[in-house]
PDB file of N, CA and C in Angstrom:
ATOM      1  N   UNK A   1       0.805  -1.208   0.000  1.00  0.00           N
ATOM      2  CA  UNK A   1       0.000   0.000   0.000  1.00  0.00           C
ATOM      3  C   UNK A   1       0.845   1.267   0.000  1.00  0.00           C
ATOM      4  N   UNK A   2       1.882   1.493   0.609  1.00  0.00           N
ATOM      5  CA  UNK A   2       3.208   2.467   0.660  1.00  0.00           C
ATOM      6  C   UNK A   2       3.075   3.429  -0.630  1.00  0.00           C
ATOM      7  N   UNK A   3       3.016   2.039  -1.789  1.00  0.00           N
ATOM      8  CA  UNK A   3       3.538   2.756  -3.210  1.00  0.00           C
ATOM      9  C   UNK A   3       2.257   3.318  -3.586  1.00  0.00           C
ATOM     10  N   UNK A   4       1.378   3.396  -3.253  1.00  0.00           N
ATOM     11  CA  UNK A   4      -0.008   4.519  -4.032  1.00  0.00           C
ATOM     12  C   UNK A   4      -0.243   5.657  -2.982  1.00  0.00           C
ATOM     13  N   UNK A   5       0.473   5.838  -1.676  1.00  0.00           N
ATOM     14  CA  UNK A   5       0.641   6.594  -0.777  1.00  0.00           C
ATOM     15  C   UNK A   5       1.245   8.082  -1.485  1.00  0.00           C
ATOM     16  N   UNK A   6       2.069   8.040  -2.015  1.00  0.00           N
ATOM     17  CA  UNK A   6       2.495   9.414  -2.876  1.00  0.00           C
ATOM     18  C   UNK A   6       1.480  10.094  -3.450  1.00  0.00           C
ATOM     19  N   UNK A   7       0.996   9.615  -4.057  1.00  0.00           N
ATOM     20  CA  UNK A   7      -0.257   9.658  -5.207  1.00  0.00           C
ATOM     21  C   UNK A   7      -1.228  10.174  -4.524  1.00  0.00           C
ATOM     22  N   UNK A   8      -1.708   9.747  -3.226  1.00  0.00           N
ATOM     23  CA  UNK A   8      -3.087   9.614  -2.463  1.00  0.00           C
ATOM     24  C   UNK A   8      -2.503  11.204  -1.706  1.00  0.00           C
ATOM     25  N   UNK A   9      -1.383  10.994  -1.012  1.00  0.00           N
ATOM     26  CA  UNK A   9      -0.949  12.214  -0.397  1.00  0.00           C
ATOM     27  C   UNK A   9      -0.753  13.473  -1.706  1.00  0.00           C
ATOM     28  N   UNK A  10      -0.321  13.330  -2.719  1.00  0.00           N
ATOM     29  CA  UNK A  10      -0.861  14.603  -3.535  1.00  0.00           C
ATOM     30  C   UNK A  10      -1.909  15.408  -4.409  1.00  0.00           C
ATOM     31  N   UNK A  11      -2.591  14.205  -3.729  1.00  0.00           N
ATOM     32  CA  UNK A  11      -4.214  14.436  -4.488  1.00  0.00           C
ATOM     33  C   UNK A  11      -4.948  15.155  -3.594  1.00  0.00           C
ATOM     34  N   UNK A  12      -4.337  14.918  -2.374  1.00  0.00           N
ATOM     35  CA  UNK A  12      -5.332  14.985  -1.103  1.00  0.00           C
ATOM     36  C   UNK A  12      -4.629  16.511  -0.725  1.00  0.00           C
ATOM     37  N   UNK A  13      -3.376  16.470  -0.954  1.00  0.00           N
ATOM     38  CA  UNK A  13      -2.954  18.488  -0.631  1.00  0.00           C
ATOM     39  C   UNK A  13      -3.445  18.752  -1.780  1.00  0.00           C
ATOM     40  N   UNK A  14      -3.629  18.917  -2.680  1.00  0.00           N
ATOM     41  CA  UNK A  14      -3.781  19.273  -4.114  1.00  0.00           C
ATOM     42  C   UNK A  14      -5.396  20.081  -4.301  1.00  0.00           C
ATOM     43  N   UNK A  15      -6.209  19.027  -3.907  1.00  0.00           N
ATOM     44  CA  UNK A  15      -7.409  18.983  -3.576  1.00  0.00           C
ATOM     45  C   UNK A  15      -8.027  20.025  -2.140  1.00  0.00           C
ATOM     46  N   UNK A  16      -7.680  19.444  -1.111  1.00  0.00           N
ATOM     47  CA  UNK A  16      -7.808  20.037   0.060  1.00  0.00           C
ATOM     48  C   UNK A  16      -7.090  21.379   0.429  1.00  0.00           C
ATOM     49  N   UNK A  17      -6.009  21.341   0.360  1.00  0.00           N
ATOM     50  CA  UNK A  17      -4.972  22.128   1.203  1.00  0.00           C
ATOM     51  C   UNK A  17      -4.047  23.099  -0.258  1.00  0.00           C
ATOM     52  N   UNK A  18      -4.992  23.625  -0.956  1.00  0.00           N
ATOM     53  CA  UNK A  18      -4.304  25.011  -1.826  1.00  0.00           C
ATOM     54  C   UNK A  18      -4.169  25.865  -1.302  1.00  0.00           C
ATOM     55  N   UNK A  19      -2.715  26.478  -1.169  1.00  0.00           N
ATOM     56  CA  UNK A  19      -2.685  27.950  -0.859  1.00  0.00           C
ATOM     57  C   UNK A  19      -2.386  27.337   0.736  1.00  0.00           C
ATOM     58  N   UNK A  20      -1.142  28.490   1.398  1.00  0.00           N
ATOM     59  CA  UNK A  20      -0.524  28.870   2.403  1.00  0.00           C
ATOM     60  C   UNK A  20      -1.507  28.657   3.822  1.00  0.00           C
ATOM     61  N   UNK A  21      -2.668  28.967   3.172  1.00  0.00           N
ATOM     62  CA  UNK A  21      -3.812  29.476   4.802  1.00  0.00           C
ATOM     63  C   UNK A  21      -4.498  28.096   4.814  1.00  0.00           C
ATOM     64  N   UNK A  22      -4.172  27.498   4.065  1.00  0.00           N
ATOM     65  CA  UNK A  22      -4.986  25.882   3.985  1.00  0.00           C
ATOM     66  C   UNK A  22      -4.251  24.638   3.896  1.00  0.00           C
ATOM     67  N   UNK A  23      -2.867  25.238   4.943  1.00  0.00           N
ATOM     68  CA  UNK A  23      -1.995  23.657   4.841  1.00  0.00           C
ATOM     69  C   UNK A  23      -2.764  23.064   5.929  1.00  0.00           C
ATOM     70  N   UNK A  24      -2.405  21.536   5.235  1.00  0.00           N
ATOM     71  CA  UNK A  24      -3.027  20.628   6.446  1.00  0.00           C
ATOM     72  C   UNK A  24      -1.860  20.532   7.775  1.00  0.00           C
ATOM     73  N   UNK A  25      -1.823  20.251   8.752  1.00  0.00           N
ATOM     74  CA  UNK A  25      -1.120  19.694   9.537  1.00  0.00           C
ATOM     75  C   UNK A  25      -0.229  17.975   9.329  1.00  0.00           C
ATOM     76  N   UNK A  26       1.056  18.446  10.262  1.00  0.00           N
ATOM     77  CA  UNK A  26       1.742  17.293   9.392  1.00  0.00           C
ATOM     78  C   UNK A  26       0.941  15.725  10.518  1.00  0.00           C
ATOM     79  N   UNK A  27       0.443  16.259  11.797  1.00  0.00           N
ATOM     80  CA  UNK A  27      -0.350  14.889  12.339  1.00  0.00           C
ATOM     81  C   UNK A  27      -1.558  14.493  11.541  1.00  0.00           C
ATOM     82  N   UNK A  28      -2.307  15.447  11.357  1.00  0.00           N
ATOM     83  CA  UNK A  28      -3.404  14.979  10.375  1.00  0.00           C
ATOM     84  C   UNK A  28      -3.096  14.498   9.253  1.00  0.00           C
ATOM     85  N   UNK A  29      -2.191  14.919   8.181  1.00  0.00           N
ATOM     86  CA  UNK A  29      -1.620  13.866   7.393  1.00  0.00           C
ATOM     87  C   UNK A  29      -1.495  12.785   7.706  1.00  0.00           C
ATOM     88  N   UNK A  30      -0.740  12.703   9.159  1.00  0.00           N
ATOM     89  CA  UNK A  30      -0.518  11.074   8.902  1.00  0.00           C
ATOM     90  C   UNK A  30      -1.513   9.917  10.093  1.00  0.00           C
ATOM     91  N   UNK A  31      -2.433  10.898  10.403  1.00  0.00           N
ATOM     92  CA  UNK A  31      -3.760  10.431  10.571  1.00  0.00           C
ATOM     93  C   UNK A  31      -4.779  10.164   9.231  1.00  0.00           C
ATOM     94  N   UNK A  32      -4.473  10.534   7.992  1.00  0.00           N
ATOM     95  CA  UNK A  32      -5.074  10.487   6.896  1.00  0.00           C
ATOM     96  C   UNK A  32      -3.966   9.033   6.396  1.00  0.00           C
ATOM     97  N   UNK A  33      -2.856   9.339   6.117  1.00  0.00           N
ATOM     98  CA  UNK A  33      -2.327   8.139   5.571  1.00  0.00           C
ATOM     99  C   UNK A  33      -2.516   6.895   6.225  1.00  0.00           C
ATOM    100  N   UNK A  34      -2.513   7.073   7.692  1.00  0.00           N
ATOM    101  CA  UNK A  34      -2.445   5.413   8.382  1.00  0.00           C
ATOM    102  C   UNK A  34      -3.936   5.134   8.440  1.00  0.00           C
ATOM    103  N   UNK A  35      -4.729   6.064   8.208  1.00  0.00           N
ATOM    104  CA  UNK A  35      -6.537   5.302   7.294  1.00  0.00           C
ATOM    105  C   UNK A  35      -5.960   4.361   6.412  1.00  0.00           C
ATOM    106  N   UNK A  36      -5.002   4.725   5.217  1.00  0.00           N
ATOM    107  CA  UNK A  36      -4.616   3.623   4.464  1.00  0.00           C
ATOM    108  C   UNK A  36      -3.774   3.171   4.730  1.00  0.00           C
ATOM    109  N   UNK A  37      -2.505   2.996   5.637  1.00  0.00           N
ATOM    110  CA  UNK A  37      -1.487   2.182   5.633  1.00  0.00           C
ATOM    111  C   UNK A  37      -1.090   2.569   7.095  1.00  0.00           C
ATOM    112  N   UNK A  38      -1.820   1.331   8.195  1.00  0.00           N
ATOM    113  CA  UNK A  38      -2.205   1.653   9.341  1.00  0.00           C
ATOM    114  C   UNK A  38      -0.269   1.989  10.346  1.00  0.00           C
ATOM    115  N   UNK A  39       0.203   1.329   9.672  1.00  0.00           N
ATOM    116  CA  UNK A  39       1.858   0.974   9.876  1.00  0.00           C
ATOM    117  C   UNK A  39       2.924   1.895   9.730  1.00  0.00           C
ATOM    118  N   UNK A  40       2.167   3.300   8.963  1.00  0.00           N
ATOM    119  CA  UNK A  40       3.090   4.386   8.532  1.00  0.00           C
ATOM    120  C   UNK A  40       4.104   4.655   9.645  1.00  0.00           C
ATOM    121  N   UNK A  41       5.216   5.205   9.715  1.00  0.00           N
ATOM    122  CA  UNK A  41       5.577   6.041  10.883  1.00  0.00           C
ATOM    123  C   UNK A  41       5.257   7.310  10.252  1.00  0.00           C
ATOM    124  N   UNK A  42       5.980   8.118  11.414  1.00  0.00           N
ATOM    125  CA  UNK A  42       5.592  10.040  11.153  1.00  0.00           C
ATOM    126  C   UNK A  42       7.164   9.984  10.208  1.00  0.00           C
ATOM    127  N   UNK A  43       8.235   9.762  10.447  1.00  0.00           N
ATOM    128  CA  UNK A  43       9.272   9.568   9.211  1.00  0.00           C
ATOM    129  C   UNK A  43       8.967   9.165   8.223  1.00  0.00           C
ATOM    130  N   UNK A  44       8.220   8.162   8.137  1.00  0.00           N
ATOM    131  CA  UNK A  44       8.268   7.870   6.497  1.00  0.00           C
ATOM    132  C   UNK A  44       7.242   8.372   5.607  1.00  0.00           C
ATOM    133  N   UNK A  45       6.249   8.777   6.592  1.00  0.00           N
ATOM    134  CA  UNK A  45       5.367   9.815   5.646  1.00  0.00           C
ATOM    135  C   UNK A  45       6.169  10.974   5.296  1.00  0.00           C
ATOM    136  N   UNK A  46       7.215  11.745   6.196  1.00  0.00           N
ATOM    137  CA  UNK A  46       7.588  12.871   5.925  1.00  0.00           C
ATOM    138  C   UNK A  46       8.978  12.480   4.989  1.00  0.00           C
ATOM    139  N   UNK A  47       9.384  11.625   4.673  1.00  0.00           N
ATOM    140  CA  UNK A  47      10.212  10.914   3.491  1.00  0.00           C
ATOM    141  C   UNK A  47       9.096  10.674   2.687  1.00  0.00           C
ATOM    142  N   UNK A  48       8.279  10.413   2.349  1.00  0.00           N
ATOM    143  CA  UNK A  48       7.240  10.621   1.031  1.00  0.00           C
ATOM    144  C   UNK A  48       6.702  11.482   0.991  1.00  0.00           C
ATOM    145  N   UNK A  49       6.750  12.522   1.662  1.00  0.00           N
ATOM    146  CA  UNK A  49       6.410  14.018   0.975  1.00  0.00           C
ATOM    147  C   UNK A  49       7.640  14.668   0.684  1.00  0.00           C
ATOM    148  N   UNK A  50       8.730  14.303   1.118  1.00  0.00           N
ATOM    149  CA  UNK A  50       9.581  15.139   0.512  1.00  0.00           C
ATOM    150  C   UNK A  50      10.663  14.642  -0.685  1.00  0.00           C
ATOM    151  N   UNK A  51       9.763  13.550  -1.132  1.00  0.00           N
ATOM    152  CA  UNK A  51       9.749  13.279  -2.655  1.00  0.00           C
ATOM    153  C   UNK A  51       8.721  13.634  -3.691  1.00  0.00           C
ATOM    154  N   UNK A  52       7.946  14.727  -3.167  1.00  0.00           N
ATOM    155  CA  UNK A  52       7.021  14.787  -4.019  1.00  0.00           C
ATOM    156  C   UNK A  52       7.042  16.631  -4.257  1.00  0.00           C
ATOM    157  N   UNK A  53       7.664  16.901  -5.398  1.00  0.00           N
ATOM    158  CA  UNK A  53       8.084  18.370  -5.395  1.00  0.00           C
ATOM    159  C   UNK A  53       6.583  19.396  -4.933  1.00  0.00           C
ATOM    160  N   UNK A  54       5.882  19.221  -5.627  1.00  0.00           N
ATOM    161  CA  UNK A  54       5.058  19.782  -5.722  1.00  0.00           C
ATOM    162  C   UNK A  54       4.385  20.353  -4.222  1.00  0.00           C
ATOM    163  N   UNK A  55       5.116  19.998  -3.332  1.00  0.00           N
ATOM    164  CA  UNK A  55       3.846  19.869  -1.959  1.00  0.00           C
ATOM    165  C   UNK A  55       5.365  20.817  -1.022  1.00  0.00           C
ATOM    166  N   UNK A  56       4.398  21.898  -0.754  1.00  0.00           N
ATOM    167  CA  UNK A  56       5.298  22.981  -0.353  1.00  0.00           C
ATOM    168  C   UNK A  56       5.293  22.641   1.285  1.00  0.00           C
ATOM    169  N   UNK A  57       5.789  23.185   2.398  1.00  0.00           N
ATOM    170  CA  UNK A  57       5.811  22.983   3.647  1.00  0.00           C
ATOM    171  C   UNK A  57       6.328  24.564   4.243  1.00  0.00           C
ATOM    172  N   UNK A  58       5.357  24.395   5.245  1.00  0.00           N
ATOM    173  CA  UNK A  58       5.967  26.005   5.887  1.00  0.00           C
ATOM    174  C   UNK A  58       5.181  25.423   7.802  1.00  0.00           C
ATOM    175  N   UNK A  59       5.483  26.840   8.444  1.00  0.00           N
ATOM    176  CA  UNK A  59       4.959  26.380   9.996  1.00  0.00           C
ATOM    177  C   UNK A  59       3.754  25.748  10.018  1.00  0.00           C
ATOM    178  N   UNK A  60       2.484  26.105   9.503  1.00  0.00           N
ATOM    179  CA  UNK A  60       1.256  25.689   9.233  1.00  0.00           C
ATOM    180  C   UNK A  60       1.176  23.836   8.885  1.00  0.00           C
ATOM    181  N   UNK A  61       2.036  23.703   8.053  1.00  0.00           N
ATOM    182  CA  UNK A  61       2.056  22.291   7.793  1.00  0.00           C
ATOM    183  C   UNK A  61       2.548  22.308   5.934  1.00  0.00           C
ATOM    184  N   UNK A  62       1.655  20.992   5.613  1.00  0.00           N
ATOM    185  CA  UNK A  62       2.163  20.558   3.967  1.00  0.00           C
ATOM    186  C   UNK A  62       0.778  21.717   3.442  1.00  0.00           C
ATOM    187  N   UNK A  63       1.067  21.905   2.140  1.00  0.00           N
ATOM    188  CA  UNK A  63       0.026  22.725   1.108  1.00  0.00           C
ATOM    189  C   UNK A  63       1.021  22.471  -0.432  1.00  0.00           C
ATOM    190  N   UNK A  64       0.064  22.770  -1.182  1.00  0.00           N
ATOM    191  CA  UNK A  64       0.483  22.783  -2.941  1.00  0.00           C
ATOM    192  C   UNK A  64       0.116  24.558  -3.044  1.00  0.00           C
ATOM    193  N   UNK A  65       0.881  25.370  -3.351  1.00  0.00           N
ATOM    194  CA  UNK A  65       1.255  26.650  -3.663  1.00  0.00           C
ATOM    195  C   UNK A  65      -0.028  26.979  -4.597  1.00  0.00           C
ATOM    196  N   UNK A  66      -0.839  28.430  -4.516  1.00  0.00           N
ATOM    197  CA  UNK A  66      -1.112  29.032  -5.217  1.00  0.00           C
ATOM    198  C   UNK A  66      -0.268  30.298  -6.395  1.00  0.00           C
ATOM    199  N   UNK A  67      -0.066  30.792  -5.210  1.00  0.00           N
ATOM    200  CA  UNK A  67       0.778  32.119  -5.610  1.00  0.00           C
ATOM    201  C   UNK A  67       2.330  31.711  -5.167  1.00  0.00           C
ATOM    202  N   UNK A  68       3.581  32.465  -6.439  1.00  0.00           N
ATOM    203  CA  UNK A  68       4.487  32.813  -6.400  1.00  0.00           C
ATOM    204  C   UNK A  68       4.892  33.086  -4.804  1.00  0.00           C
ATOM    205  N   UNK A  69       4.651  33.809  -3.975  1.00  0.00           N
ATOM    206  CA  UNK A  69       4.804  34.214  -2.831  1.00  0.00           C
ATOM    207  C   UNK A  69       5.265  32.838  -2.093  1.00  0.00           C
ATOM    208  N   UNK A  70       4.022  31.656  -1.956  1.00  0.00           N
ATOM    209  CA  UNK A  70       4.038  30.919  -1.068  1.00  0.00           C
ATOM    210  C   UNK A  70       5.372  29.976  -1.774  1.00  0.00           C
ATOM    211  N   UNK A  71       5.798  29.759  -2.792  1.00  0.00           N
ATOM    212  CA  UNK A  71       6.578  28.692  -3.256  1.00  0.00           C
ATOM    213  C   UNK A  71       7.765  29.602  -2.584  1.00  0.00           C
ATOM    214  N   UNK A  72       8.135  30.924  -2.502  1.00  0.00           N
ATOM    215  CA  UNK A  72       9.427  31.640  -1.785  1.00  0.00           C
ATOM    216  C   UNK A  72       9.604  31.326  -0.837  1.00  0.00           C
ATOM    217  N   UNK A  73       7.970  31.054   0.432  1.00  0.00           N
ATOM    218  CA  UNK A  73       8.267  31.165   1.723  1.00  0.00           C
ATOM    219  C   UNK A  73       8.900  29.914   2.237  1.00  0.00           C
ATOM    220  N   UNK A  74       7.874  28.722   1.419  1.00  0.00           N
ATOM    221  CA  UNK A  74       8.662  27.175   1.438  1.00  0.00           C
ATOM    222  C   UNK A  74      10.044  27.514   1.412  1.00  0.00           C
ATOM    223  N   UNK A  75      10.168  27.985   0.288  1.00  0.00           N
ATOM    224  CA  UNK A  75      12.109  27.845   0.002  1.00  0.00           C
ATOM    225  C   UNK A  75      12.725  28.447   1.489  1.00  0.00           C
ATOM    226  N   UNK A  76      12.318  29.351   1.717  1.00  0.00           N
ATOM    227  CA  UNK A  76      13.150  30.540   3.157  1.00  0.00           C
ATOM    228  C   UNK A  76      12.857  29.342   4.383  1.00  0.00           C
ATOM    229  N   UNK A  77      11.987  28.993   4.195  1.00  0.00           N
ATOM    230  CA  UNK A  77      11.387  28.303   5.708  1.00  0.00           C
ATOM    231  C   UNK A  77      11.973  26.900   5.787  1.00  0.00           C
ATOM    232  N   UNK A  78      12.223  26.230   4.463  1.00  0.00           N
ATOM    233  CA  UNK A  78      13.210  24.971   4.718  1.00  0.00           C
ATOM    234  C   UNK A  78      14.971  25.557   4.974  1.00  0.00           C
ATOM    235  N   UNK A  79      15.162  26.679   4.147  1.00  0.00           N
ATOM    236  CA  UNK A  79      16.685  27.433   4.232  1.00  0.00           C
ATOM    237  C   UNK A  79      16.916  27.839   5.579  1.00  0.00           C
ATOM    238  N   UNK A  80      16.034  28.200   6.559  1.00  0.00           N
ATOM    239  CA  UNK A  80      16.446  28.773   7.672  1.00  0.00           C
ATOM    240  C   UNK A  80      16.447  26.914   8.247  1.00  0.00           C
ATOM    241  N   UNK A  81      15.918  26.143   8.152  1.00  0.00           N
ATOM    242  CA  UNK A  81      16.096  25.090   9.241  1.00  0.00           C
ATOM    243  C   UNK A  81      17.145  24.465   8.662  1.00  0.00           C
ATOM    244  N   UNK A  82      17.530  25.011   7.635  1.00  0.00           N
ATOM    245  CA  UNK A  82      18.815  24.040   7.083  1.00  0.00           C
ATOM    246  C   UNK A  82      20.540  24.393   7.864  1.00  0.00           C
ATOM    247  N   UNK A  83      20.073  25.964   7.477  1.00  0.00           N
ATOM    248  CA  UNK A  83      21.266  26.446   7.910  1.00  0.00           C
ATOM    249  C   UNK A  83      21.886  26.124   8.947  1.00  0.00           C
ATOM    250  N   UNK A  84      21.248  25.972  10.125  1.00  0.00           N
ATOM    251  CA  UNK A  84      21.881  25.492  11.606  1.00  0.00           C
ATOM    252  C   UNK A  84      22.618  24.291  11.027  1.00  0.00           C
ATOM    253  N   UNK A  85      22.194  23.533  10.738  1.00  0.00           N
ATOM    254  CA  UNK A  85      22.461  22.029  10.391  1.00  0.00           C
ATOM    255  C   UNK A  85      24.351  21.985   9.622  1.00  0.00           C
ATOM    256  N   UNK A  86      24.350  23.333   8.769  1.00  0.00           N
ATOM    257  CA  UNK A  86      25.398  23.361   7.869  1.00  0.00           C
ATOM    258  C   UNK A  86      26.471  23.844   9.263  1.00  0.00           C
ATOM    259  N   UNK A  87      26.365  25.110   9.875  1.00  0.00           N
ATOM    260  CA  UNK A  87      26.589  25.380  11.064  1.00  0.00           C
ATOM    261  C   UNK A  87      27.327  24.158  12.061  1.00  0.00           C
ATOM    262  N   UNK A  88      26.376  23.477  12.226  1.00  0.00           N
ATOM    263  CA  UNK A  88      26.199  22.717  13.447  1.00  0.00           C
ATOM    264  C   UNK A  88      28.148  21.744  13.138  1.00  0.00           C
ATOM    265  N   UNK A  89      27.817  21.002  11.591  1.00  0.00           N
ATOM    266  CA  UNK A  89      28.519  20.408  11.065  1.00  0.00           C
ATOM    267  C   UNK A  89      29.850  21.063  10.734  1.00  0.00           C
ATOM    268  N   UNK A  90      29.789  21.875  10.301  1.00  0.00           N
ATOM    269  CA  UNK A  90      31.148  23.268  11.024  1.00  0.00           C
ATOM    270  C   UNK A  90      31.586  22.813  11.703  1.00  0.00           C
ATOM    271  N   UNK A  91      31.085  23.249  13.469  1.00  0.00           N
ATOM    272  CA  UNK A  91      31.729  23.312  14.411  1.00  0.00           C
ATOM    273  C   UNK A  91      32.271  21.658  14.719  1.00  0.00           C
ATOM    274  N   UNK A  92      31.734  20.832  14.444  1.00  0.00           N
ATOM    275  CA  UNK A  92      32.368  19.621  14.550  1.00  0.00           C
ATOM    276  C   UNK A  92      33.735  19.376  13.598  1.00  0.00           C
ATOM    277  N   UNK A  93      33.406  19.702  12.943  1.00  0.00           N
ATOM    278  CA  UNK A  93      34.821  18.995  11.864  1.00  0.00           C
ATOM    279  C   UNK A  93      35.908  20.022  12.521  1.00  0.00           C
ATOM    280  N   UNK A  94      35.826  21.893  13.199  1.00  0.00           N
ATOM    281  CA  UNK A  94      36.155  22.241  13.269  1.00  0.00           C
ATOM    282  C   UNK A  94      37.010  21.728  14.408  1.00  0.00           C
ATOM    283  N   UNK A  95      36.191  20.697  15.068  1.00  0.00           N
ATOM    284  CA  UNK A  95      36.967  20.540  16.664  1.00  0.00           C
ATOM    285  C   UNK A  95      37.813  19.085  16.406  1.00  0.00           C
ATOM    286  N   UNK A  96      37.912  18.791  14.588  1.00  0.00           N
ATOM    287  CA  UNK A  96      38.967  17.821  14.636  1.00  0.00           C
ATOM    288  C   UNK A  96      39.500  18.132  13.234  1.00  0.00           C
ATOM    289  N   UNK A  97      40.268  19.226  13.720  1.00  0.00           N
ATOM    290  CA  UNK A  97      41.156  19.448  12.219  1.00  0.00           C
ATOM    291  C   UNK A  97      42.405  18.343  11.620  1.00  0.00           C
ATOM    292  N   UNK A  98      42.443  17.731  12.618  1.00  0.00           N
ATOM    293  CA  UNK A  98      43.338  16.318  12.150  1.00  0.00           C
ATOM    294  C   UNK A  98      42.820  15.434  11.365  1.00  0.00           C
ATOM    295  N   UNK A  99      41.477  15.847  11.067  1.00  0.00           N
ATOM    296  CA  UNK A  99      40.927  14.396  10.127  1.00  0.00           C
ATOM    297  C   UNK A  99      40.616  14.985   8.854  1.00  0.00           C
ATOM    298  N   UNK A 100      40.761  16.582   8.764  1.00  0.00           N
ATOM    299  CA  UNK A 100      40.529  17.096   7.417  1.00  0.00           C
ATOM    300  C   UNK A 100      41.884  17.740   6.903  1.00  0.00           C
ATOM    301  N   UNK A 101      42.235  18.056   5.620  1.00  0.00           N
ATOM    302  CA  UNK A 101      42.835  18.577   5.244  1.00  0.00           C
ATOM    303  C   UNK A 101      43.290  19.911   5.124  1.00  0.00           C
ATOM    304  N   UNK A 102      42.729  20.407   6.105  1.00  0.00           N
ATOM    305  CA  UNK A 102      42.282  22.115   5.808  1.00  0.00           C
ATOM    306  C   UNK A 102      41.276  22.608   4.533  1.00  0.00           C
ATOM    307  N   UNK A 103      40.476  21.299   4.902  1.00  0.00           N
ATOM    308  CA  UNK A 103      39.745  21.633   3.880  1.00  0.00           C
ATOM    309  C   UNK A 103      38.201  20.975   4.229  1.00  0.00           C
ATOM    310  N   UNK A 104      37.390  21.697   4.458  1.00  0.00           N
ATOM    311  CA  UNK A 104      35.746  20.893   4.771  1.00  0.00           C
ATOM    312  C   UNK A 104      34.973  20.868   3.862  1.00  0.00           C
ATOM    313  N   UNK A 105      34.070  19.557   3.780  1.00  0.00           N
ATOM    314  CA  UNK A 105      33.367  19.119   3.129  1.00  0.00           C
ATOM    315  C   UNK A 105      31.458  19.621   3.423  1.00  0.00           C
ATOM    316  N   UNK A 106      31.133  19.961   2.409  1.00  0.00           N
ATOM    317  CA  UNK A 106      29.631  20.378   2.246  1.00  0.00           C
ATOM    318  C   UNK A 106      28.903  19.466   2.538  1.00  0.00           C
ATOM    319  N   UNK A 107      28.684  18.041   1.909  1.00  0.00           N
ATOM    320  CA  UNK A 107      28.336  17.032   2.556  1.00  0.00           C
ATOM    321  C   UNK A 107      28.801  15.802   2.602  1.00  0.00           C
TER     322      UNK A 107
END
């Protein structure tokens, strides 16, 4: 059942949840998916939405973009939670310069 789960989850933002003010929540999603695939975890639903371009994410939850605007805010709102992460991975390699070359890796 997994593999028609993509499909079902972009029909269902597509349908339901257009536009920024009408994302669903990411529990209710996966109170909607484990209706069909009682076994989901909350990871692997959120690994099958984020194979599915189309389905934007911001604080509110998942939505499919109306306007130009909302496809920016997705972009800013995954970029700010990214950044720490790039950060974070910095300061580690930084605290073992013996294992790099003077030189750090992106990923």
């Amino acid at each position: 059942m997994k593999d028609i789960l993509p499909g079902l989850i972009l029909s269902h933002i597509g349908g339901h949840h257009r536009g920024m003010e009408n994302a669903i929540k990411r529990r209710d999603l996966l109170r909607m998916c484990r209706s069909i695939e009682p076994e989901i975890t909350d990871r692997e639903m959120r690994k099958i939405v984020e194979g599915i371009p189309r389905v934007c994410t911001c604080e509110r939850g998942y939505y499919v973009a109306v306007k130009p605007d909302e496809v920016k805010h997705s972009s800013r709102y995954l970029r700010k939670k990214a950044y720490p992460l790039f950060d974070r991975a910095n300061r580690i390699e930084g605290a073992y310069p013996e294992f790099f070359n003077g030189q750090m890796e992106l990923f």
